[in-house]
Protein backbone atom coordinates (compact mmCIF):
# COMPACT_ATOMS: atom_id res chain seq x y z
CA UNK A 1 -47.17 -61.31 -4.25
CA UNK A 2 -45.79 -57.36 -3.53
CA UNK A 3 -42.86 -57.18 -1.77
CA UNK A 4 -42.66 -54.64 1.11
CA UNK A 5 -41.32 -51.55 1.06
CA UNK A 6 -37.44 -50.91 1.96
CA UNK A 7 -37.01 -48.76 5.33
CA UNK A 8 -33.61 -48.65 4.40
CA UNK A 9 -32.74 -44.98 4.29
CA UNK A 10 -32.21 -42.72 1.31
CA UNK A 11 -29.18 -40.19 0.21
CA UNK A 12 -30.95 -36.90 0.64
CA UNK A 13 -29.21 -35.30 -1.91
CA UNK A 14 -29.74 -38.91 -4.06
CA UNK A 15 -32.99 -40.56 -3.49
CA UNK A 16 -32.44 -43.10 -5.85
CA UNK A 17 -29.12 -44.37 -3.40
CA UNK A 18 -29.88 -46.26 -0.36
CA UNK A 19 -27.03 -45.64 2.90
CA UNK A 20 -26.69 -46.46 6.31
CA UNK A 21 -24.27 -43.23 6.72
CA UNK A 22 -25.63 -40.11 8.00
CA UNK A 23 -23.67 -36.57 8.56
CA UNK A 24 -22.34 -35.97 12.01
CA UNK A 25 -23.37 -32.70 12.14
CA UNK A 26 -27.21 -32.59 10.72
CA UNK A 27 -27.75 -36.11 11.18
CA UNK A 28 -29.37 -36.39 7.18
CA UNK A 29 -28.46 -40.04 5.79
CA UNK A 30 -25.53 -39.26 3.02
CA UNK A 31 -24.30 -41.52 0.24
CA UNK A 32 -20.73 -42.45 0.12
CA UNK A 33 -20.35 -39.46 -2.67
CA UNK A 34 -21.89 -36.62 -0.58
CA UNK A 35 -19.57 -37.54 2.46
CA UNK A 36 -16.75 -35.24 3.16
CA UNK A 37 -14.50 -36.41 6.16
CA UNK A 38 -14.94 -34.17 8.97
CA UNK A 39 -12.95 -34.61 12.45
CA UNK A 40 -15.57 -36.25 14.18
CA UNK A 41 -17.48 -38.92 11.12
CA UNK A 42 -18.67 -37.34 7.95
CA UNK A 43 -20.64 -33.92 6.81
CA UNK A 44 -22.75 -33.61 4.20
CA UNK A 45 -22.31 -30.90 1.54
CA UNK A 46 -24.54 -28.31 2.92
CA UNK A 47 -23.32 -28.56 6.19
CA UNK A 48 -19.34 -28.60 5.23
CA UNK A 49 -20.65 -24.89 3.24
CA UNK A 50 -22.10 -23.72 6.15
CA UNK A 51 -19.44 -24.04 8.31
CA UNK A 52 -17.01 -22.46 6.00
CA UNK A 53 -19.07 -19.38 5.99
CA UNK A 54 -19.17 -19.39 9.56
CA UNK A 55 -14.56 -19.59 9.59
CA UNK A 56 -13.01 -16.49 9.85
CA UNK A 57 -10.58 -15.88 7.31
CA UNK A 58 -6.30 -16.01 8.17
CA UNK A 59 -5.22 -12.99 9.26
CA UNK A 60 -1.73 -11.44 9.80
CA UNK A 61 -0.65 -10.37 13.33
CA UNK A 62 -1.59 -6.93 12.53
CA UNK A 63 -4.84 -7.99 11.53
CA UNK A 64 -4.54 -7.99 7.86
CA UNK A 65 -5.84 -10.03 4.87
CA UNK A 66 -3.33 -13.21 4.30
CA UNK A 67 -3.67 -12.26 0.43
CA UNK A 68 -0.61 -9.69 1.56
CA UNK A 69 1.37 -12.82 0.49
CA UNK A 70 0.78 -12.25 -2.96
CA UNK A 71 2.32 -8.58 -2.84
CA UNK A 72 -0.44 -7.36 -5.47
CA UNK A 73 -0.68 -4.08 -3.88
CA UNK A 74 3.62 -3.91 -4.40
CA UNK A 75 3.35 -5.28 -8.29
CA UNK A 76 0.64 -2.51 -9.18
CA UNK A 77 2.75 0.88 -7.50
CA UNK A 78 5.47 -0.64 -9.50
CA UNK A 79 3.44 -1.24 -12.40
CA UNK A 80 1.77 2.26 -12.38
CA UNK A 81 5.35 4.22 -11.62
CA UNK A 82 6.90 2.31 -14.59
CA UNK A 83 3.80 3.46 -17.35
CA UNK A 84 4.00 6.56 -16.43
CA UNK A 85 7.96 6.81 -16.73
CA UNK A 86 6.97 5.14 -19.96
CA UNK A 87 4.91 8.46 -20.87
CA UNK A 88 7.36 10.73 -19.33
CA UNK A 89 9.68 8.88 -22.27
CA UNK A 90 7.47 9.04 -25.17
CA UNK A 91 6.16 13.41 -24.10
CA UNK A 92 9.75 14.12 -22.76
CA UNK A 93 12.23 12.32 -25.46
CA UNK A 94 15.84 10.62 -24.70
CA UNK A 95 16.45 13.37 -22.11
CA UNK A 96 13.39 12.57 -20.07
CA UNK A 97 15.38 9.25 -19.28
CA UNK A 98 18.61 10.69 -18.30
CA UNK A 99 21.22 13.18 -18.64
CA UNK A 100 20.40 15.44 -16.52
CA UNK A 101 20.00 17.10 -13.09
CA UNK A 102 21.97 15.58 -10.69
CA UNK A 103 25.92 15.46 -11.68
CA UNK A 104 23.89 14.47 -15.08
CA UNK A 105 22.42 11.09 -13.90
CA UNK A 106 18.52 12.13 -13.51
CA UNK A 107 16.46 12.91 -16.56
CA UNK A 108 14.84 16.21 -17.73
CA UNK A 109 11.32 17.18 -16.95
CA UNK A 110 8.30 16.33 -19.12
CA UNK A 111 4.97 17.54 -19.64
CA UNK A 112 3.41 15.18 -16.84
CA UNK A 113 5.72 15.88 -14.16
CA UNK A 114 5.21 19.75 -14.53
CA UNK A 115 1.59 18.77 -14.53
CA UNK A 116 1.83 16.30 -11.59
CA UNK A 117 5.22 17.18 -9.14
CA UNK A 118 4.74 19.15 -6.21
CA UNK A 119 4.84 23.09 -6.94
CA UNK A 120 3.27 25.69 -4.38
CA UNK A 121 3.03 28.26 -7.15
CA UNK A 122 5.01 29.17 -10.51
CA UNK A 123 4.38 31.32 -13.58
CA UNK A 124 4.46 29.34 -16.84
CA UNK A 125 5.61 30.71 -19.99
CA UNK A 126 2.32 31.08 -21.29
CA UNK A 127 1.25 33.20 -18.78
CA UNK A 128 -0.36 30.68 -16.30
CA UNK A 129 -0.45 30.03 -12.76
CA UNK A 130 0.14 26.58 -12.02
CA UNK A 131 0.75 24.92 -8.42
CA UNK A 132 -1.04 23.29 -5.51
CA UNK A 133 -1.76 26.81 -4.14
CA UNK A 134 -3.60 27.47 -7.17
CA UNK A 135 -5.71 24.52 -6.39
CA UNK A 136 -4.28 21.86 -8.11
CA UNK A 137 -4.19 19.86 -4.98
CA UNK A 138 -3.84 16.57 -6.63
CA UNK A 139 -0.16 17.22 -6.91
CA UNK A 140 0.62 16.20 -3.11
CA UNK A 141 -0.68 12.63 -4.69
CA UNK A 142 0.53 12.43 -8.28
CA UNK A 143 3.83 13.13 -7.52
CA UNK A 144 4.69 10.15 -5.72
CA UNK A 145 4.40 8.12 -9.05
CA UNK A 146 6.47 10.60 -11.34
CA UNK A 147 10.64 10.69 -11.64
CA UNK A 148 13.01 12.41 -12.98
CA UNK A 149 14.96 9.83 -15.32
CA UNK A 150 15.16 6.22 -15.34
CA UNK A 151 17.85 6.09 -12.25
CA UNK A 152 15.40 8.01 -10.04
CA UNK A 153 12.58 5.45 -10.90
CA UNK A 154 14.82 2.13 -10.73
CA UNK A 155 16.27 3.38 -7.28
CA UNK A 156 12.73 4.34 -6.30
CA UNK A 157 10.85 0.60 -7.28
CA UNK A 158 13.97 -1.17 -6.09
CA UNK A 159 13.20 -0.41 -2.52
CA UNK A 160 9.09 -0.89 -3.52
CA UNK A 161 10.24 -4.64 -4.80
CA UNK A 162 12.29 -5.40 -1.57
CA UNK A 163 10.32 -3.29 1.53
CA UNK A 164 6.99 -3.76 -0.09
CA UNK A 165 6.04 -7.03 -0.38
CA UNK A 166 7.36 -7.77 3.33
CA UNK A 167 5.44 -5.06 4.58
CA UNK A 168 2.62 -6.13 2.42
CA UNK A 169 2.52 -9.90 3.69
CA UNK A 170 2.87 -8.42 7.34
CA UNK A 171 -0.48 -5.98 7.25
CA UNK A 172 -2.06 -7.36 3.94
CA UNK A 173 -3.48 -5.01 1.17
CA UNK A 174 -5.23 -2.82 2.46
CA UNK A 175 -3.27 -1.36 5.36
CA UNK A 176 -0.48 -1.46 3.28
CA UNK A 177 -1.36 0.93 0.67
CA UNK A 178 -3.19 3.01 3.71
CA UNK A 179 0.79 3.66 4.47
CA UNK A 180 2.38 3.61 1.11
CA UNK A 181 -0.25 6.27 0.28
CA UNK A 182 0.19 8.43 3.35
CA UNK A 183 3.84 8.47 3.71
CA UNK A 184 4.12 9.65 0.48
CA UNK A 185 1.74 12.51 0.69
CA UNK A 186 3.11 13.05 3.82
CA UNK A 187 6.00 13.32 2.51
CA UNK A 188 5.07 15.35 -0.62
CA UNK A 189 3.27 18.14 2.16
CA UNK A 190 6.09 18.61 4.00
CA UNK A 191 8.02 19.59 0.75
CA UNK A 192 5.26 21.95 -0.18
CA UNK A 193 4.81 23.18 3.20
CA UNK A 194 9.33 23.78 3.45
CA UNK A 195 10.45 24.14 0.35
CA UNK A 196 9.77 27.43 -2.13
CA UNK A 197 6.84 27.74 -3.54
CA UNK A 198 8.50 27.90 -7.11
CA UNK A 199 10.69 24.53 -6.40
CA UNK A 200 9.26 21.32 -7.77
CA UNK A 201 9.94 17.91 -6.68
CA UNK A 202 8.49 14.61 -7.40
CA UNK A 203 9.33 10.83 -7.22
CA UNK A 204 8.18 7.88 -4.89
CA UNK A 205 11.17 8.69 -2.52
CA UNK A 206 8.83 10.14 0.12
CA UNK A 207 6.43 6.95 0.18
CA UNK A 208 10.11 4.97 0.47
CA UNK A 209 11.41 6.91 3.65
CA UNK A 210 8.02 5.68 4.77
CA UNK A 211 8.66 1.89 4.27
CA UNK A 212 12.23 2.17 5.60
CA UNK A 213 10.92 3.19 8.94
CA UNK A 214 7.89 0.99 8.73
CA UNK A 215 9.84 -2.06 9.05
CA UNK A 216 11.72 -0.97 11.57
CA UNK A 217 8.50 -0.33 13.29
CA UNK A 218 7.02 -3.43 12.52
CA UNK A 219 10.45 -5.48 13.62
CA UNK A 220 10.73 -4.13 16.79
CA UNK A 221 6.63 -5.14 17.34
CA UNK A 222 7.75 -8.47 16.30
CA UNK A 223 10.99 -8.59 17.88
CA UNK A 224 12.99 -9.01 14.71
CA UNK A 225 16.30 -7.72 14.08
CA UNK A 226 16.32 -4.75 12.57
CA UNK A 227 20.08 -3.63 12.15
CA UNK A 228 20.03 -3.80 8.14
CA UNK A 229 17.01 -1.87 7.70
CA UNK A 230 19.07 0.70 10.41
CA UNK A 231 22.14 0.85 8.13
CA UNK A 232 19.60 1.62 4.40
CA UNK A 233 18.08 4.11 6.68
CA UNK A 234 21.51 5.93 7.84
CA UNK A 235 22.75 5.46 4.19
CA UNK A 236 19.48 6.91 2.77
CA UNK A 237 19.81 9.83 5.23
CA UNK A 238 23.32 10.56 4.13
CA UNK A 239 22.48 10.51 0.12
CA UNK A 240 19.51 12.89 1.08
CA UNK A 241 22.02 14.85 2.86
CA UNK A 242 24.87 15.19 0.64
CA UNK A 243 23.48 15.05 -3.17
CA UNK A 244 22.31 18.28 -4.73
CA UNK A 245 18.78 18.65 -5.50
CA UNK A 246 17.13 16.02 -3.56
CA UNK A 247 13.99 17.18 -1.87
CA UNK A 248 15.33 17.09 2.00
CA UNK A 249 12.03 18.05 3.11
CA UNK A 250 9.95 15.44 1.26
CA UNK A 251 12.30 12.46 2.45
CA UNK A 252 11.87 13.63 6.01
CA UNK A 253 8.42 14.48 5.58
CA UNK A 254 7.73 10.91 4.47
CA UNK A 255 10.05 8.87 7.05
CA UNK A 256 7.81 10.91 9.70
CA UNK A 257 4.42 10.05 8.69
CA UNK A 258 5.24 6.71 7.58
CA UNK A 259 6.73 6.29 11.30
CA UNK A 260 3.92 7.17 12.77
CA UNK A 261 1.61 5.39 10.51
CA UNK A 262 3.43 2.11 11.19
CA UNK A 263 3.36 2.64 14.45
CA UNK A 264 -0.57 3.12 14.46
CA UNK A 265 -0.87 -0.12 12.55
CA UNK A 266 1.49 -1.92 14.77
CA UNK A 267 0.59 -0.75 18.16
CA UNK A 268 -3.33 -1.14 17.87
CA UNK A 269 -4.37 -3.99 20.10
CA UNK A 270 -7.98 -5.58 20.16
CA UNK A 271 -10.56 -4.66 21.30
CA UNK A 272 -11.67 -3.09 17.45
CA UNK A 273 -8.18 -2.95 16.30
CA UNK A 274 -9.29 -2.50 12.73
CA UNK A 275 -11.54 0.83 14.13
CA UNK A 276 -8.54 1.88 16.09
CA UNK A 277 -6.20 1.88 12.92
CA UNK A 278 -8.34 3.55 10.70
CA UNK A 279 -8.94 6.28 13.50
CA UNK A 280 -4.85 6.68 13.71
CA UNK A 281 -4.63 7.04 10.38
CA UNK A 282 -7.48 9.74 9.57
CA UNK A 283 -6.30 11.69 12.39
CA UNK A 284 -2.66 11.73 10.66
CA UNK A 285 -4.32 12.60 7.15
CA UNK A 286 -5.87 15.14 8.59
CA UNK A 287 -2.80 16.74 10.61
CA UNK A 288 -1.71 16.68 6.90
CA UNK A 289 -4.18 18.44 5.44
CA UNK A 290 -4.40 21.60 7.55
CA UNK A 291 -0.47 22.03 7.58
CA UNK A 292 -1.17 22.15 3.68
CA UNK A 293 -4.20 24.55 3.28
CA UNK A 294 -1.85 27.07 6.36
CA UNK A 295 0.70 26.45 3.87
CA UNK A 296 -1.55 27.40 0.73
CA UNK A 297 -3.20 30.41 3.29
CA UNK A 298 0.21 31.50 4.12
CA UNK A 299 1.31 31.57 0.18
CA UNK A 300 -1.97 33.34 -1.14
CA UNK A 301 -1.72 36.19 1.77
């Protein structure tokens, strides 16, 4: 005698596993391994998949990646500043760490900051023309990464450590290094575009100016208090001011577009607040970019 068939339904995932439970959402019969509690019964695996694709990620209030947390972006400029201070050491010797410059705290130059600090145009002793004017353009850039002795680099990454990863955690990766990077050629222009073409300068100081002012920016958007970040600023201003051989123009320079770049990022509201960023920004880059090929037109004429 055959027995008749069950009509007991079947895990569709496990055929072999008979269930009365079925997901909420597609309505498939699930065994009690598939199940994943959901707010309204149970979801099946595919479904629970599916409707993670369909989330939208965290964002920050400035509409940046939550993975700003994890101040990545802050760890590698400090990273990256610190090797090449680490080359500076091993090209430039014990005086490429400190001794000299100013009142004898700052260290000598080296063979990579004379090829990477900003210089409009100089005659080297072997007869060569070196300087952005020249065309060595990626000085505005690589001299935000080299210093001048191991004070100059530990004041520089101390402020990285402490404004960076705020900053970073408030506009996430992406926008964040969008800043960092053009506050400091912002900064590194306006020293190219002020200073004399012969005068070099170099160190992360003009992407710094920038992150002072950015949280100061991004406080008031927030309505935070901002009185301490006031004070650094003031105190900043007054070192810049009063110690010989600091590059005036490239702390300025970098405070200015790192103002207004933080203000870009903090003031665009939806609709497209992403597009409207990115917009802000290119339009300062490029602001930047003519005042340095004038500057380079000016020098060559």
């Amino acid at each position: 005698m055959s027995e008749a068939p069950s009509t007991t339904p079947v895990c569709y995932r496990h055929p072999s596993r008979e269930t009365m439970l079925s997901c909420s959402r597609c309505d498939r019969p699930i065994c009690t391994d598939c199940m994943n509690e959901a707010t309204v019964g149970h979801q099946c695996p595919d479904c629970v998949k599916e409707g993670r694709r369909g989330q939208r990620s965290a964002r920050t209030a400035f509409g940046g990646s939550r993975a700003g947390q994890l101040g990545y972006v802050t760890t590698a400029i400090i990273v990256v500043n610190s090797l090449v201070m680490v080359g500076s050491a091993i090209l430039g010797g014990p005086s490429a760490i400190f001794g000299g410059g100013s009142w004898g705290l700052l260290g000598s130059g080296t063979p990579i900051t004379d090829f990477g600090e900003v210089l409009g145009i100089a005659l080297y002793p072997n007869g060569e023309l070196h300087g952005v004017a020249t065309g060595e353009w990626y000085r505005l850039v690589t001299a935000m990464f080299l210093h001048y002795g191991i004070l100059h680099l530990l004041l520089n990454m101390m402020l990285v450590a402490q404004l960076g990863r705020y900053l970073e955690s408030q506009l996430g990766p992406l926008r964040f290094a969008a800043l960092y990077m053009l506050a400091g050629i912002g900064g590194n222009v306006t020293a190219y575009v002020v200073q004399a073409p012969n005068q070099p300068s170099a160190g992360a100081s003009t992407a710094t100016f920038g992150l002072i002012i950015a949280v100061i920016v991004i406080n008031r958007k927030l309505m935070r208090d901002s009185s301490s970040m006031t004070s650094m600023l003031i105190l900043n201003l007054i070192f810049t001011f009063t110690i010989p051989n600091i590059s005036i123009a490239g702390h300025l320079g970098g405070l200015l577009v790192g103002g207004a770049g933080a203000a870009v990022m903090a003031y665009a509201n939806q609709p497209k607040r992403s597009t409207k960023q990115a917009i802000g920004c290119s339009v300062i880059l490029l602001l930047i970019v003519v005042a340095a090929m004038l500057r380079t037109s000016f020098i060559l004429n």
